[in-house]
PDB file of N, CA and C in Angstrom:
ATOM      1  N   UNK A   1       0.839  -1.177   0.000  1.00  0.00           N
ATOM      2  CA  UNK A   1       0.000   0.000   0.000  1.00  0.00           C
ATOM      3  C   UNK A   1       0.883   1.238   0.000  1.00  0.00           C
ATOM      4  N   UNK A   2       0.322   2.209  -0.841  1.00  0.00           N
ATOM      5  CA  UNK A   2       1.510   3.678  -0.957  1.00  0.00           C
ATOM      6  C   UNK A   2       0.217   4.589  -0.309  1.00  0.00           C
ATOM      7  N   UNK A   3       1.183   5.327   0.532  1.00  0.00           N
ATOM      8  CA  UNK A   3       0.545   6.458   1.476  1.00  0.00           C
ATOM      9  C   UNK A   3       1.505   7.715   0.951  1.00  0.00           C
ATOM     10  N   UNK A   4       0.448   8.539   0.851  1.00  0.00           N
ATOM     11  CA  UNK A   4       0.986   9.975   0.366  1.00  0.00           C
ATOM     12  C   UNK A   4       0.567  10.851   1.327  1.00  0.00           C
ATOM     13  N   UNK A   5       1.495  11.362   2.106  1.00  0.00           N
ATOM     14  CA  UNK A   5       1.583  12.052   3.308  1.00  0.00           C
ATOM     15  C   UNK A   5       1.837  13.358   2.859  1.00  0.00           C
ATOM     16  N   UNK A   6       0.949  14.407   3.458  1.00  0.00           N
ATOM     17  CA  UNK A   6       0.887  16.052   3.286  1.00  0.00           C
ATOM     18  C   UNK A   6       1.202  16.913   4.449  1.00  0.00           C
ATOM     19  N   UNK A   7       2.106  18.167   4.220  1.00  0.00           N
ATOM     20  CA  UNK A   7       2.360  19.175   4.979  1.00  0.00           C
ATOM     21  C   UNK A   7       1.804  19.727   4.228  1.00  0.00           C
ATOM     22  N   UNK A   8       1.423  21.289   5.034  1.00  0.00           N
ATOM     23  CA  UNK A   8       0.820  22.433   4.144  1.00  0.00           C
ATOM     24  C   UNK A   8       0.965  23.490   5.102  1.00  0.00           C
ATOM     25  N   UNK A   9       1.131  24.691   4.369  1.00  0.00           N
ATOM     26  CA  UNK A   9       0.986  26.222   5.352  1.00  0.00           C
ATOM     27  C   UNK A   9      -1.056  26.453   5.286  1.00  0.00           C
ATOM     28  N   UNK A  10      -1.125  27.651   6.185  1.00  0.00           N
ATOM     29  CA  UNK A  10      -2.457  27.821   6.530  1.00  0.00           C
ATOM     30  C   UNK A  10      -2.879  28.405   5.247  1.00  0.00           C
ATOM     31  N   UNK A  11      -2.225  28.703   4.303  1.00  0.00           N
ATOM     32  CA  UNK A  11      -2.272  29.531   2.996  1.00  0.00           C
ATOM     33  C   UNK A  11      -2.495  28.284   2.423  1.00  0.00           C
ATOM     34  N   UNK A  12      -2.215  27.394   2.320  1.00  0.00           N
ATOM     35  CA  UNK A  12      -2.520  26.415   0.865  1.00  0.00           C
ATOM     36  C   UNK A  12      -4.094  26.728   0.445  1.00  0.00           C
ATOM     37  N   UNK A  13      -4.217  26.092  -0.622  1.00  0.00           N
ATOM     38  CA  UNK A  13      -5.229  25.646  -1.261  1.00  0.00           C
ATOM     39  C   UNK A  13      -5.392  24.155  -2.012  1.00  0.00           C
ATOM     40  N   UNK A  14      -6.687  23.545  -2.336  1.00  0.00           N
ATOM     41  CA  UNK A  14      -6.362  22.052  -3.208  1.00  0.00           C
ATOM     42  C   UNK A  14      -5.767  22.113  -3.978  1.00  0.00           C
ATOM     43  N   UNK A  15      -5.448  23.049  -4.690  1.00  0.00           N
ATOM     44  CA  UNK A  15      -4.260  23.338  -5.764  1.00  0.00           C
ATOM     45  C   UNK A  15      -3.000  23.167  -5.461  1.00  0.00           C
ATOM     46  N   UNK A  16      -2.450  23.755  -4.234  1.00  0.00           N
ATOM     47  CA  UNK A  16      -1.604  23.598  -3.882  1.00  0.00           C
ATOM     48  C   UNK A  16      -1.020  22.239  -3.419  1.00  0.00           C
ATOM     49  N   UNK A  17      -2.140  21.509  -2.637  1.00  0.00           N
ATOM     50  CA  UNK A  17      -1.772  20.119  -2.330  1.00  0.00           C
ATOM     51  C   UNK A  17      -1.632  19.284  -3.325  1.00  0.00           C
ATOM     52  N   UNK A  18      -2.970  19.442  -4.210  1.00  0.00           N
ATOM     53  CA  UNK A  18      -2.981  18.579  -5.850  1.00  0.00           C
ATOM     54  C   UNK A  18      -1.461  18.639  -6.745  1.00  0.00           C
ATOM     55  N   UNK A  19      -1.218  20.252  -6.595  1.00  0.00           N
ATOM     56  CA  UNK A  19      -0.086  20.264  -7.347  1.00  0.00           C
ATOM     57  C   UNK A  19       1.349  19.307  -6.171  1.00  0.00           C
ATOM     58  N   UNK A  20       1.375  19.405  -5.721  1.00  0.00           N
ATOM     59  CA  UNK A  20       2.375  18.399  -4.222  1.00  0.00           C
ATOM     60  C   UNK A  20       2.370  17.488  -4.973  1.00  0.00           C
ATOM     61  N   UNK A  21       1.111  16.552  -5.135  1.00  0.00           N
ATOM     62  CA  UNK A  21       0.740  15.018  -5.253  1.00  0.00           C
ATOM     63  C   UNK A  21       1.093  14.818  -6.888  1.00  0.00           C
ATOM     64  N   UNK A  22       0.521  15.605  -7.550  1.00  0.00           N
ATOM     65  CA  UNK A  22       1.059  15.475  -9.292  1.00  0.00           C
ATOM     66  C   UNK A  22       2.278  15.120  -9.233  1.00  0.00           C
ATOM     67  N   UNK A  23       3.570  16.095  -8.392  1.00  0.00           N
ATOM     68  CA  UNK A  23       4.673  15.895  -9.048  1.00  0.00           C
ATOM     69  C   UNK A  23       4.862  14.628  -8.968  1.00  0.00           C
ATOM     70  N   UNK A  24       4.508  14.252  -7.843  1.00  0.00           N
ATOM     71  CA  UNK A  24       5.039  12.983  -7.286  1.00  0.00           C
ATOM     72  C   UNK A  24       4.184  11.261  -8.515  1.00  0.00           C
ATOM     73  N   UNK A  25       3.402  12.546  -9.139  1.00  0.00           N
ATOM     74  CA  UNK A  25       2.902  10.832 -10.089  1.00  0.00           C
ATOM     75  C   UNK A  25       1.367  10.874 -10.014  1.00  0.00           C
ATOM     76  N   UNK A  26       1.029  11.593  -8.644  1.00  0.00           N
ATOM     77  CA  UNK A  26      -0.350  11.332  -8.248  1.00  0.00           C
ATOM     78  C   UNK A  26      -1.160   9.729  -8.000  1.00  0.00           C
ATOM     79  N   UNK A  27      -0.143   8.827  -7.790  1.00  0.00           N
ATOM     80  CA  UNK A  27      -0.336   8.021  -7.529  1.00  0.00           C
ATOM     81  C   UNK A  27      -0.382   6.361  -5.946  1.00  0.00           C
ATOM     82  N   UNK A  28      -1.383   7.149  -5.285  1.00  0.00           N
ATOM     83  CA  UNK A  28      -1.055   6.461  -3.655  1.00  0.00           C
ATOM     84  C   UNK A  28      -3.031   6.049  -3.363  1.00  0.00           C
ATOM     85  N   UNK A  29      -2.636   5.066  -2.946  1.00  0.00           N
ATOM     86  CA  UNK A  29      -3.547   4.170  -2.066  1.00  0.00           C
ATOM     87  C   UNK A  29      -4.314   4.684  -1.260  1.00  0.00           C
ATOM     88  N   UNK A  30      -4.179   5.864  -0.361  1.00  0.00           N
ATOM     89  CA  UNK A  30      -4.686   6.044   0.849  1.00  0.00           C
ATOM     90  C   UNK A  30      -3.393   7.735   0.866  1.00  0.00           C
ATOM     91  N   UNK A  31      -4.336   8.394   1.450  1.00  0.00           N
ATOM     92  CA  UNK A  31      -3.559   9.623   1.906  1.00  0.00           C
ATOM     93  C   UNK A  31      -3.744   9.936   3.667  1.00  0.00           C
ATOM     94  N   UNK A  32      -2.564  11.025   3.744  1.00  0.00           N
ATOM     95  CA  UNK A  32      -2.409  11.101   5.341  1.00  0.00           C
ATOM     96  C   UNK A  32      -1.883  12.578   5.717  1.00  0.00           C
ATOM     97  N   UNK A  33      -2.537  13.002   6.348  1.00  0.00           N
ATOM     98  CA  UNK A  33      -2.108  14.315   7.188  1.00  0.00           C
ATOM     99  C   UNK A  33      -2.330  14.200   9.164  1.00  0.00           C
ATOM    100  N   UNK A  34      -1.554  15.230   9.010  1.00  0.00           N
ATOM    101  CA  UNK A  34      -1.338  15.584  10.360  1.00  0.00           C
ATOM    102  C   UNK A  34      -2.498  15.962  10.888  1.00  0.00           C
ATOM    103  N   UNK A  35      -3.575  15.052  12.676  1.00  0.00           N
ATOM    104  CA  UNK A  35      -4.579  15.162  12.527  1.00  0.00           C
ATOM    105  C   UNK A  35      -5.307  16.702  12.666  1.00  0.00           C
ATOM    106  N   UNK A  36      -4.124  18.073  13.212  1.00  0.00           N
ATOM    107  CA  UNK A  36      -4.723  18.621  13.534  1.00  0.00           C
ATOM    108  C   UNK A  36      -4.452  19.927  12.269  1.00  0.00           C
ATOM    109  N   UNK A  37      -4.544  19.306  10.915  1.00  0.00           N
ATOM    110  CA  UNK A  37      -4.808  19.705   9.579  1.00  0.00           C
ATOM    111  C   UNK A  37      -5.704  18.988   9.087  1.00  0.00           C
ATOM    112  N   UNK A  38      -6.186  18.051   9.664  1.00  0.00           N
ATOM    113  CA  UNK A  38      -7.513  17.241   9.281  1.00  0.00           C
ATOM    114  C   UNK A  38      -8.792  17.889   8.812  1.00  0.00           C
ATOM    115  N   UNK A  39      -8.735  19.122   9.131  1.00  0.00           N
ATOM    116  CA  UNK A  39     -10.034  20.103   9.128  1.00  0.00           C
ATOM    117  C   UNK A  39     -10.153  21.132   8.346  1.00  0.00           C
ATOM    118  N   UNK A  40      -8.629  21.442   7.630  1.00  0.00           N
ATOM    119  CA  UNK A  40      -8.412  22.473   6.627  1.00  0.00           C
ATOM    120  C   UNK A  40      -9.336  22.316   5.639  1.00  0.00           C
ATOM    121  N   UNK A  41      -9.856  23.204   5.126  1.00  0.00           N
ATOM    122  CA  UNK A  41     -10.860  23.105   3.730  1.00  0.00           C
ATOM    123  C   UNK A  41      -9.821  22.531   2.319  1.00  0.00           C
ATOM    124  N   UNK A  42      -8.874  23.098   2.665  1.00  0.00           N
ATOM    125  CA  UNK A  42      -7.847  22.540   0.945  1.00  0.00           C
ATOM    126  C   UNK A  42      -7.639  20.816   1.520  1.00  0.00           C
ATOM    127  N   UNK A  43      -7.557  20.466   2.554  1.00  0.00           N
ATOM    128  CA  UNK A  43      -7.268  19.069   2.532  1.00  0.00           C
ATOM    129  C   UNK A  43      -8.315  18.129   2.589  1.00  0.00           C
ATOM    130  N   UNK A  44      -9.469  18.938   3.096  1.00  0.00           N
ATOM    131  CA  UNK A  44     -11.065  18.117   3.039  1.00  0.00           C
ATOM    132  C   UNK A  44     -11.378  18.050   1.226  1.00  0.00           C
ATOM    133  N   UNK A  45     -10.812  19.532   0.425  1.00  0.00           N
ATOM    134  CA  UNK A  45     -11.460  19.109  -0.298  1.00  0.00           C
ATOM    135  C   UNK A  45     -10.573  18.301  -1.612  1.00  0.00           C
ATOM    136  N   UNK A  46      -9.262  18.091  -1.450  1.00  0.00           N
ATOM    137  CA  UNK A  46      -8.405  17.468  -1.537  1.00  0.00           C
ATOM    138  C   UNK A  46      -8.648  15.698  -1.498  1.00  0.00           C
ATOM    139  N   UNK A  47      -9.076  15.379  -0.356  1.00  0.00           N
ATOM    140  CA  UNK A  47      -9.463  14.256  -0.217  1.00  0.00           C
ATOM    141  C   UNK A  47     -10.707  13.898  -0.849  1.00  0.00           C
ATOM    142  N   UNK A  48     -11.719  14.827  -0.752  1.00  0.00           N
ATOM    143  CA  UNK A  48     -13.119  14.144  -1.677  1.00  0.00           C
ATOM    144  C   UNK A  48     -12.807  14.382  -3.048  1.00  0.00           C
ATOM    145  N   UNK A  49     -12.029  15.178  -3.739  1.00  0.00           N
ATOM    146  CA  UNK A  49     -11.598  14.949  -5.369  1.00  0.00           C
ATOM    147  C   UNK A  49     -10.610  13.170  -5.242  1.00  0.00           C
ATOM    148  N   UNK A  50     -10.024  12.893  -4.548  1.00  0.00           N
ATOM    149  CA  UNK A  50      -9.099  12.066  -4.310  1.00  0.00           C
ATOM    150  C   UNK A  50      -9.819  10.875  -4.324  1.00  0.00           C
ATOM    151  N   UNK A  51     -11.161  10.958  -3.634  1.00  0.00           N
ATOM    152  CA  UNK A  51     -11.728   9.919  -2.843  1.00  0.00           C
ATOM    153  C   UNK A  51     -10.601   8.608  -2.433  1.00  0.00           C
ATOM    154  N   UNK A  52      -9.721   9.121  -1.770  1.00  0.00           N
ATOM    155  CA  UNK A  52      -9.337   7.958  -0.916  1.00  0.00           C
ATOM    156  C   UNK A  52      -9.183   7.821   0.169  1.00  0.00           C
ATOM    157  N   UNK A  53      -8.871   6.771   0.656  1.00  0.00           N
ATOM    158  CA  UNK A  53      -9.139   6.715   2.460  1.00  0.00           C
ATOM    159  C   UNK A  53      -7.711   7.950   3.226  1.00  0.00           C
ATOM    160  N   UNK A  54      -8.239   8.297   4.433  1.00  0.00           N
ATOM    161  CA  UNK A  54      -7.217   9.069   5.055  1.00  0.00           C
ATOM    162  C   UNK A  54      -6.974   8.792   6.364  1.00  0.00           C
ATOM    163  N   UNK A  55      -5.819   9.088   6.201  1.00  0.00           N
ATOM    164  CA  UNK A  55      -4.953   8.281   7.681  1.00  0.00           C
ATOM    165  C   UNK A  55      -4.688   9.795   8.507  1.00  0.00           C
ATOM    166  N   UNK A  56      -4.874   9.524   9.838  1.00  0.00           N
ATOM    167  CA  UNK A  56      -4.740  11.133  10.391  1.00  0.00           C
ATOM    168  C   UNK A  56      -3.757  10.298  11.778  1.00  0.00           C
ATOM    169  N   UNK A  57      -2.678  11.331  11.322  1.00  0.00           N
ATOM    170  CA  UNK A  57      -1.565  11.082  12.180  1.00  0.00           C
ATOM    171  C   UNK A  57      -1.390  11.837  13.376  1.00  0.00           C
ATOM    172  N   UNK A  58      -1.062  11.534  14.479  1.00  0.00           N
ATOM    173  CA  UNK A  58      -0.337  11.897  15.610  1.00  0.00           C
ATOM    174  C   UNK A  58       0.386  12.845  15.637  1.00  0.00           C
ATOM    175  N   UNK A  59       0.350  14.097  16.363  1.00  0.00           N
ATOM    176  CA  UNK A  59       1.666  14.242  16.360  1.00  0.00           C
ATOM    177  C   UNK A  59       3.011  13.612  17.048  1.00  0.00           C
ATOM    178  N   UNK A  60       2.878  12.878  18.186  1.00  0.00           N
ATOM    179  CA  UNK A  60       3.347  11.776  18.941  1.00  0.00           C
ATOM    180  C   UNK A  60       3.993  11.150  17.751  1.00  0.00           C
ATOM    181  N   UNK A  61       3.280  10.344  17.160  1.00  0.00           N
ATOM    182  CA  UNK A  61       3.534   9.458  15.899  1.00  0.00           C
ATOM    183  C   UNK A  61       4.388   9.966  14.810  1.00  0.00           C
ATOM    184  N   UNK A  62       4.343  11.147  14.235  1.00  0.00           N
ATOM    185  CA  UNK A  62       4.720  11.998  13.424  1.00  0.00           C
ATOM    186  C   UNK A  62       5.722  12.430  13.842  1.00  0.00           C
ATOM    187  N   UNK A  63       6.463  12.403  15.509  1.00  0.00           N
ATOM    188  CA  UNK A  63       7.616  12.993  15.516  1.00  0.00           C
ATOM    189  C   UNK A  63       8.653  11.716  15.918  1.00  0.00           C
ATOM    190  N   UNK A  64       8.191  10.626  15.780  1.00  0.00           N
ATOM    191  CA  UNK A  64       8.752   9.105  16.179  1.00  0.00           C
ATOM    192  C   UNK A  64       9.082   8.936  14.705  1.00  0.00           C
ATOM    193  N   UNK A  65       8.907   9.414  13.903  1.00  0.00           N
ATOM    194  CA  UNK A  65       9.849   9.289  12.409  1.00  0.00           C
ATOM    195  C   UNK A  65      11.128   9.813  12.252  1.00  0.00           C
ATOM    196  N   UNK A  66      11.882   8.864  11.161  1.00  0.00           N
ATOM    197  CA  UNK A  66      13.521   9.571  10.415  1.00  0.00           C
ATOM    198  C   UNK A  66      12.854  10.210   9.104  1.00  0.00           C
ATOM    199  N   UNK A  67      13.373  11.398   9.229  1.00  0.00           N
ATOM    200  CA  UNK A  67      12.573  11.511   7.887  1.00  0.00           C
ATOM    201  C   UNK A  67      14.092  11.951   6.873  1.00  0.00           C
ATOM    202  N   UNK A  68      13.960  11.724   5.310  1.00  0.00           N
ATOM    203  CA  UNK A  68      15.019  11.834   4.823  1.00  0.00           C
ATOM    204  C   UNK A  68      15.533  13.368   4.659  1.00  0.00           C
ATOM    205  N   UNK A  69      14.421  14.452   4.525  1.00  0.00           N
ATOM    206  CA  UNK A  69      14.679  15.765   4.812  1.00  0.00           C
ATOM    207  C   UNK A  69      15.366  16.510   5.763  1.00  0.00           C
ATOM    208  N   UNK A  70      15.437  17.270   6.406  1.00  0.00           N
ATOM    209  CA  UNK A  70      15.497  17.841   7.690  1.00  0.00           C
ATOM    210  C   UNK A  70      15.372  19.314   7.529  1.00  0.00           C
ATOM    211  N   UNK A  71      14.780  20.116   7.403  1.00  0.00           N
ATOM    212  CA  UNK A  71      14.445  21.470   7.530  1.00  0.00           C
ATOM    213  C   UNK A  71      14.402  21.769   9.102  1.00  0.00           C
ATOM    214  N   UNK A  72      15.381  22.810   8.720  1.00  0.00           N
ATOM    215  CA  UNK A  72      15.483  22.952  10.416  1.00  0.00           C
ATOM    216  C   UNK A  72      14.021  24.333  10.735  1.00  0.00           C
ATOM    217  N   UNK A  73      13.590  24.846  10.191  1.00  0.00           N
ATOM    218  CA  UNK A  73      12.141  25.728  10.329  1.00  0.00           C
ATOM    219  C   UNK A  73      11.257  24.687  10.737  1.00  0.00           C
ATOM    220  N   UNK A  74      10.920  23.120   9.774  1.00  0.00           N
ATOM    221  CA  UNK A  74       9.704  22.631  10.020  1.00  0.00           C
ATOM    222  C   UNK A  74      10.196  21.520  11.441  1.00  0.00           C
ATOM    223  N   UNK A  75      11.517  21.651  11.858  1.00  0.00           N
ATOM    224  CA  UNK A  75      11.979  20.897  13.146  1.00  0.00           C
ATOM    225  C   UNK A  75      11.821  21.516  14.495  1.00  0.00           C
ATOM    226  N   UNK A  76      11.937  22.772  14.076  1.00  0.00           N
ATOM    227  CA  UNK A  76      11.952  23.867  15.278  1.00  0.00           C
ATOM    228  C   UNK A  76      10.345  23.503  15.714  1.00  0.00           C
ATOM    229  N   UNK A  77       9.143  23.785  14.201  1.00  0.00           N
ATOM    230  CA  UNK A  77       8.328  23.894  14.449  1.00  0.00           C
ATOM    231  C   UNK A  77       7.354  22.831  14.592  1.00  0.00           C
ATOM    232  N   UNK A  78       7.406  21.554  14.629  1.00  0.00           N
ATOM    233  CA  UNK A  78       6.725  20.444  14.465  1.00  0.00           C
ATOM    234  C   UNK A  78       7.822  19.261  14.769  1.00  0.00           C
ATOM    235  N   UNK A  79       8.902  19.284  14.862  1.00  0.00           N
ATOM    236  CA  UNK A  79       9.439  18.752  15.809  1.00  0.00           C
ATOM    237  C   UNK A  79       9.791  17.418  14.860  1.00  0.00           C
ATOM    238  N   UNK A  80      10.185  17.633  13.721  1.00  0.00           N
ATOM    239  CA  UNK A  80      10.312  16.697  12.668  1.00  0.00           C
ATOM    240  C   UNK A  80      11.223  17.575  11.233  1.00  0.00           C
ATOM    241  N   UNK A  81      11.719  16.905  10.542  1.00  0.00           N
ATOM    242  CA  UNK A  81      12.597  17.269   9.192  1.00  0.00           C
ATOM    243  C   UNK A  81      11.413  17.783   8.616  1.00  0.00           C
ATOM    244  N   UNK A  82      10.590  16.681   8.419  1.00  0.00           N
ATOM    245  CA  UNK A  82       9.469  16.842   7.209  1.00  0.00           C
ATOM    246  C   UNK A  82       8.294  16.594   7.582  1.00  0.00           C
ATOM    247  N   UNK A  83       7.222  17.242   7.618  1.00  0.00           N
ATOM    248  CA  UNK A  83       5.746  16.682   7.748  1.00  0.00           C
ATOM    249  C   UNK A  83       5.448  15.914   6.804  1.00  0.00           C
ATOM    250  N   UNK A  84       5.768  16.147   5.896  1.00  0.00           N
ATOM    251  CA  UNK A  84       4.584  15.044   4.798  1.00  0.00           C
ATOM    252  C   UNK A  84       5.663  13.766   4.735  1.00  0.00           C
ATOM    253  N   UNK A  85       6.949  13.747   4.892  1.00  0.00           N
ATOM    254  CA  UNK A  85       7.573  12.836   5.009  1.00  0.00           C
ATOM    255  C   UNK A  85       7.334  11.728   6.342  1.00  0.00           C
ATOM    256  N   UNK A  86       6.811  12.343   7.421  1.00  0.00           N
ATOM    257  CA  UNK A  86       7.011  11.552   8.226  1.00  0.00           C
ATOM    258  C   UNK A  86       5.263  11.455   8.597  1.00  0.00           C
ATOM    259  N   UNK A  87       4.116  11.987   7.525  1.00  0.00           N
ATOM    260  CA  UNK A  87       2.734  11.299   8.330  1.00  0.00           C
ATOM    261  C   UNK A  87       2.642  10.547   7.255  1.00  0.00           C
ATOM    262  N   UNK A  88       3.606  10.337   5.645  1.00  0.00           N
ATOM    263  CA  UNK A  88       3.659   8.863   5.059  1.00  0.00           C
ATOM    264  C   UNK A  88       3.802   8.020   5.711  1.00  0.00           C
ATOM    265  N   UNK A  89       5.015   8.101   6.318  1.00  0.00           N
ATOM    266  CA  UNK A  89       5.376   7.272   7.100  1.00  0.00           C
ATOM    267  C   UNK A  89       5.189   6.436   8.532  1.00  0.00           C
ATOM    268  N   UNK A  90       4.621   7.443   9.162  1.00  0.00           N
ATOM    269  CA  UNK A  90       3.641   6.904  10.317  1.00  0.00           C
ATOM    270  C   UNK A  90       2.569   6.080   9.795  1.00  0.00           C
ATOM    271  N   UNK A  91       1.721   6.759   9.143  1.00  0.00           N
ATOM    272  CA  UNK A  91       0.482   6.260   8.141  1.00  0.00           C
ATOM    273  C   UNK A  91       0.671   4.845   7.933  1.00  0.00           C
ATOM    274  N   UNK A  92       1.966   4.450   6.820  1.00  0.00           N
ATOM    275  CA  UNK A  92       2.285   3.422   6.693  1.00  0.00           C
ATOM    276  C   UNK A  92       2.346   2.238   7.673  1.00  0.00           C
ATOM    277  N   UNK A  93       2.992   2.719   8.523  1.00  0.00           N
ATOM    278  CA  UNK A  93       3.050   1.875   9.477  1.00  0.00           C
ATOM    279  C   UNK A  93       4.694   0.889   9.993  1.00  0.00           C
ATOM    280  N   UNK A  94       4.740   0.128  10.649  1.00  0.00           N
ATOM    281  CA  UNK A  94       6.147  -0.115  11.211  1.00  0.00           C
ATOM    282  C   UNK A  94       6.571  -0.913  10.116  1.00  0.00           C
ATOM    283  N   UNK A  95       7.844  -0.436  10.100  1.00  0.00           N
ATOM    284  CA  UNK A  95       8.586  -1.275   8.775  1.00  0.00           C
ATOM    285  C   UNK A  95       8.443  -0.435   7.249  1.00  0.00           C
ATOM    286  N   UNK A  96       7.688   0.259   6.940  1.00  0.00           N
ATOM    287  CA  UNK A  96       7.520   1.474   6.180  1.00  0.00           C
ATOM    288  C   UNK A  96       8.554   2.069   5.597  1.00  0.00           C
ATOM    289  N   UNK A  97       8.464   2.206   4.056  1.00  0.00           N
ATOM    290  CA  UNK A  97       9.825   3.310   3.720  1.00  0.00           C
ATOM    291  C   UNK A  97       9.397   3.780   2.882  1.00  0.00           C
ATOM    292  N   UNK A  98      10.342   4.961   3.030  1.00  0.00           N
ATOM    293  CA  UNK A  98       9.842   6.244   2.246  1.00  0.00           C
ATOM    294  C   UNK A  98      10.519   6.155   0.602  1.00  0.00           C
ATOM    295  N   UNK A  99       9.327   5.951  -0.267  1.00  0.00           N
ATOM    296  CA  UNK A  99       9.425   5.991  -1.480  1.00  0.00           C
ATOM    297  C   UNK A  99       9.860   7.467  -2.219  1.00  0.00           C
ATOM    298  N   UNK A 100       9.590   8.427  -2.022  1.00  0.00           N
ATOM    299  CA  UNK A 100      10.034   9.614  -2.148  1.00  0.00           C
ATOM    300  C   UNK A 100       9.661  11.018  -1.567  1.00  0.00           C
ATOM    301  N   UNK A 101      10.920  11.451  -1.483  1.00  0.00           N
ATOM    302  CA  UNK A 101      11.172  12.344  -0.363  1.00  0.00           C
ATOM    303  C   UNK A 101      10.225  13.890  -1.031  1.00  0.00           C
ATOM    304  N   UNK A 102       9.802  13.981   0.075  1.00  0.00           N
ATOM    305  CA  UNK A 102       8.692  14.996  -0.114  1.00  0.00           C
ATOM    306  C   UNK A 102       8.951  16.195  -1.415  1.00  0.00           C
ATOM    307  N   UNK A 103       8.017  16.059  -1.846  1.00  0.00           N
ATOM    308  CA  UNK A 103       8.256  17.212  -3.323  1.00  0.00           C
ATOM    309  C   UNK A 103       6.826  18.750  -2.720  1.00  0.00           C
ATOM    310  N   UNK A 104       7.354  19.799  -3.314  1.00  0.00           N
ATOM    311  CA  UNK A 104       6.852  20.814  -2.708  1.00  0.00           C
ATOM    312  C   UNK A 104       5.859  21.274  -4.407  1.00  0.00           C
ATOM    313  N   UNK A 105       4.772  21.919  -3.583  1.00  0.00           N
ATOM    314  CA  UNK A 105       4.168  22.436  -5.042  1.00  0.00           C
ATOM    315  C   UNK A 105       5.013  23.764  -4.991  1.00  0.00           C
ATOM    316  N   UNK A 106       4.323  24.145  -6.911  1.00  0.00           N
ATOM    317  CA  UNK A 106       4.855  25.162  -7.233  1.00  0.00           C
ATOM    318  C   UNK A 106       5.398  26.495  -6.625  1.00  0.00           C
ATOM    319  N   UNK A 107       3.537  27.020  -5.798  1.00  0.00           N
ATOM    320  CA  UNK A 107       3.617  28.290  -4.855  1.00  0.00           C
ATOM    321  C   UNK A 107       4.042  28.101  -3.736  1.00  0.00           C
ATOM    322  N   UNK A 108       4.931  26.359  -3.389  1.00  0.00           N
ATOM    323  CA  UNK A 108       5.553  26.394  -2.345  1.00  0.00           C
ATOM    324  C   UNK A 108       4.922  26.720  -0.785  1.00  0.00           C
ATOM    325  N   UNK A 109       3.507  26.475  -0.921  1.00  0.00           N
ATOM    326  CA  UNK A 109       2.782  25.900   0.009  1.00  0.00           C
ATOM    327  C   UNK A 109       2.404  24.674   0.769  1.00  0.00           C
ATOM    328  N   UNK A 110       2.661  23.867   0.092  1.00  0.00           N
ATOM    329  CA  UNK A 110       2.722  22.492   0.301  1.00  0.00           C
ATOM    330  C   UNK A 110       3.831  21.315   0.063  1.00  0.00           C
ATOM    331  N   UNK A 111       3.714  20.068   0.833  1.00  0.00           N
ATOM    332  CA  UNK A 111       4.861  19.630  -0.106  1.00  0.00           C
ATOM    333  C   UNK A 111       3.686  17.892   0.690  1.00  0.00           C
ATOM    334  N   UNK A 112       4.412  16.777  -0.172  1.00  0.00           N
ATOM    335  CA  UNK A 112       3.877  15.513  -0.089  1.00  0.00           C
ATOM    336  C   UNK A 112       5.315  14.436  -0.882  1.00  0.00           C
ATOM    337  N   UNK A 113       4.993  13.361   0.230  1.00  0.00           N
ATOM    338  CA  UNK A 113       5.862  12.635   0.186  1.00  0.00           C
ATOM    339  C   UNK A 113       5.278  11.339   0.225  1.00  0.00           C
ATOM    340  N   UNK A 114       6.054  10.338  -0.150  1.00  0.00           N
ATOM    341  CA  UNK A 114       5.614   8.819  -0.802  1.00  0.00           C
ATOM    342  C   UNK A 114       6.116   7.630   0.228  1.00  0.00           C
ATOM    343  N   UNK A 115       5.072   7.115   1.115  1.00  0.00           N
ATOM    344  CA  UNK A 115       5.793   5.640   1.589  1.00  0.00           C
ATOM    345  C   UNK A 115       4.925   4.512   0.950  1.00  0.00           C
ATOM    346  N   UNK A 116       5.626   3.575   0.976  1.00  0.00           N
ATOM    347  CA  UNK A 116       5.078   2.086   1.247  1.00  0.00           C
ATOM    348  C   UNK A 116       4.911   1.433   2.429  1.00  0.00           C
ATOM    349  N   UNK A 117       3.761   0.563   2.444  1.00  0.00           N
ATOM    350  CA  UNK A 117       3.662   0.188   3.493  1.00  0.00           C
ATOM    351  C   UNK A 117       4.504  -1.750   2.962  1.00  0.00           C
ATOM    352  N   UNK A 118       4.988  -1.891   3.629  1.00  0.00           N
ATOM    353  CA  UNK A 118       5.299  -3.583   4.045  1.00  0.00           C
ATOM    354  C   UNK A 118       4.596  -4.921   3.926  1.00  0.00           C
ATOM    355  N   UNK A 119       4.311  -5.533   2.814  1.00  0.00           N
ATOM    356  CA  UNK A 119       3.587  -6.411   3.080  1.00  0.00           C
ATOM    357  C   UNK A 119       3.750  -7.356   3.959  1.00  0.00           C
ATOM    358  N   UNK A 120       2.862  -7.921   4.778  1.00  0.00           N
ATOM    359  CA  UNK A 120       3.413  -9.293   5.964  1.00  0.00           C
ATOM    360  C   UNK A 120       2.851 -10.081   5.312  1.00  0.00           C
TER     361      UNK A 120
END
C-alpha cells in the first residue's frame, strides 16, 4: 500500500496540495495528514476529489519518524525534518519506507511525500 503524506501552510489551497501530489505521479492508495490539519478546507477538499481513504496522524507518531529531509524551520516547528515525510510514514506503518522524499508544489505551500507500506 503507498501512502501519500501532506504538509501544508495555513495559505494552501487544493491546488496547492494537488499540485504536491502530481509531481510525485499522483499516484497512492490512501492519503495522510497531520490530525490537527484534518479540518483544513484545501485538505477536506483534496481528499473528496481524491476519494481515498485518510490516515490522520499523531503528532506523537509523526515525531517518532527519520525523515530523509530535515528542515530545520519545520523541526523547530513540528518537531520533525518533514511533515509530509514523516505522516507517510507513520500512516504506513512499522517497517515502512519512504518511497520519495517529499516534493513541494509550485507556490511552495505544500509539499507531499511517498511511503510504502510492508507487506506481511
Amino acid at each position: 500500500m503507498i501512502i501519500a503524506g501532506f504538509g501544508f501552510r495555513q495559505e494552501a489551497t487544493a491546488s496547492s496540495l494537488r499540485d504536491a501530489y502530481q509531481r510525485l505521479g499522483g499516484d497512492a492508495d490512501a492519503i495522510a495528514v497531520l490530525d490537527d490539519k484534518a479540518g483544513a478546507l484545501c485538505f477536506k477538499q483534496l481528499a473528496e476529489t481524491l476519494g481515498l481513504p485518510v490516515h490522520l496522524v499523531t503528532l506523537a507518531d509523526m515525531q517518532a519518524m527519520t525523515t530523509a529531509t530535515q528542515s530545520a524551520k519545520v523541526q523547530e516547528k513540528r518537531g520533525t525534518g518533514s511533515v509530509a515525510e514523516a505522516c507517510a510514514l507513520a500512516a504506513a506503518g512499522a517497517g515502512a519506507r519512504l518511497m520519495a522524499k517529499r516534493h513541494i508544489s509550485g507556490d511552495r505551500l505544500a509539499t507531499c511525500a511517498l511511503a510504502q507500506r510492508t507487506e506481511k
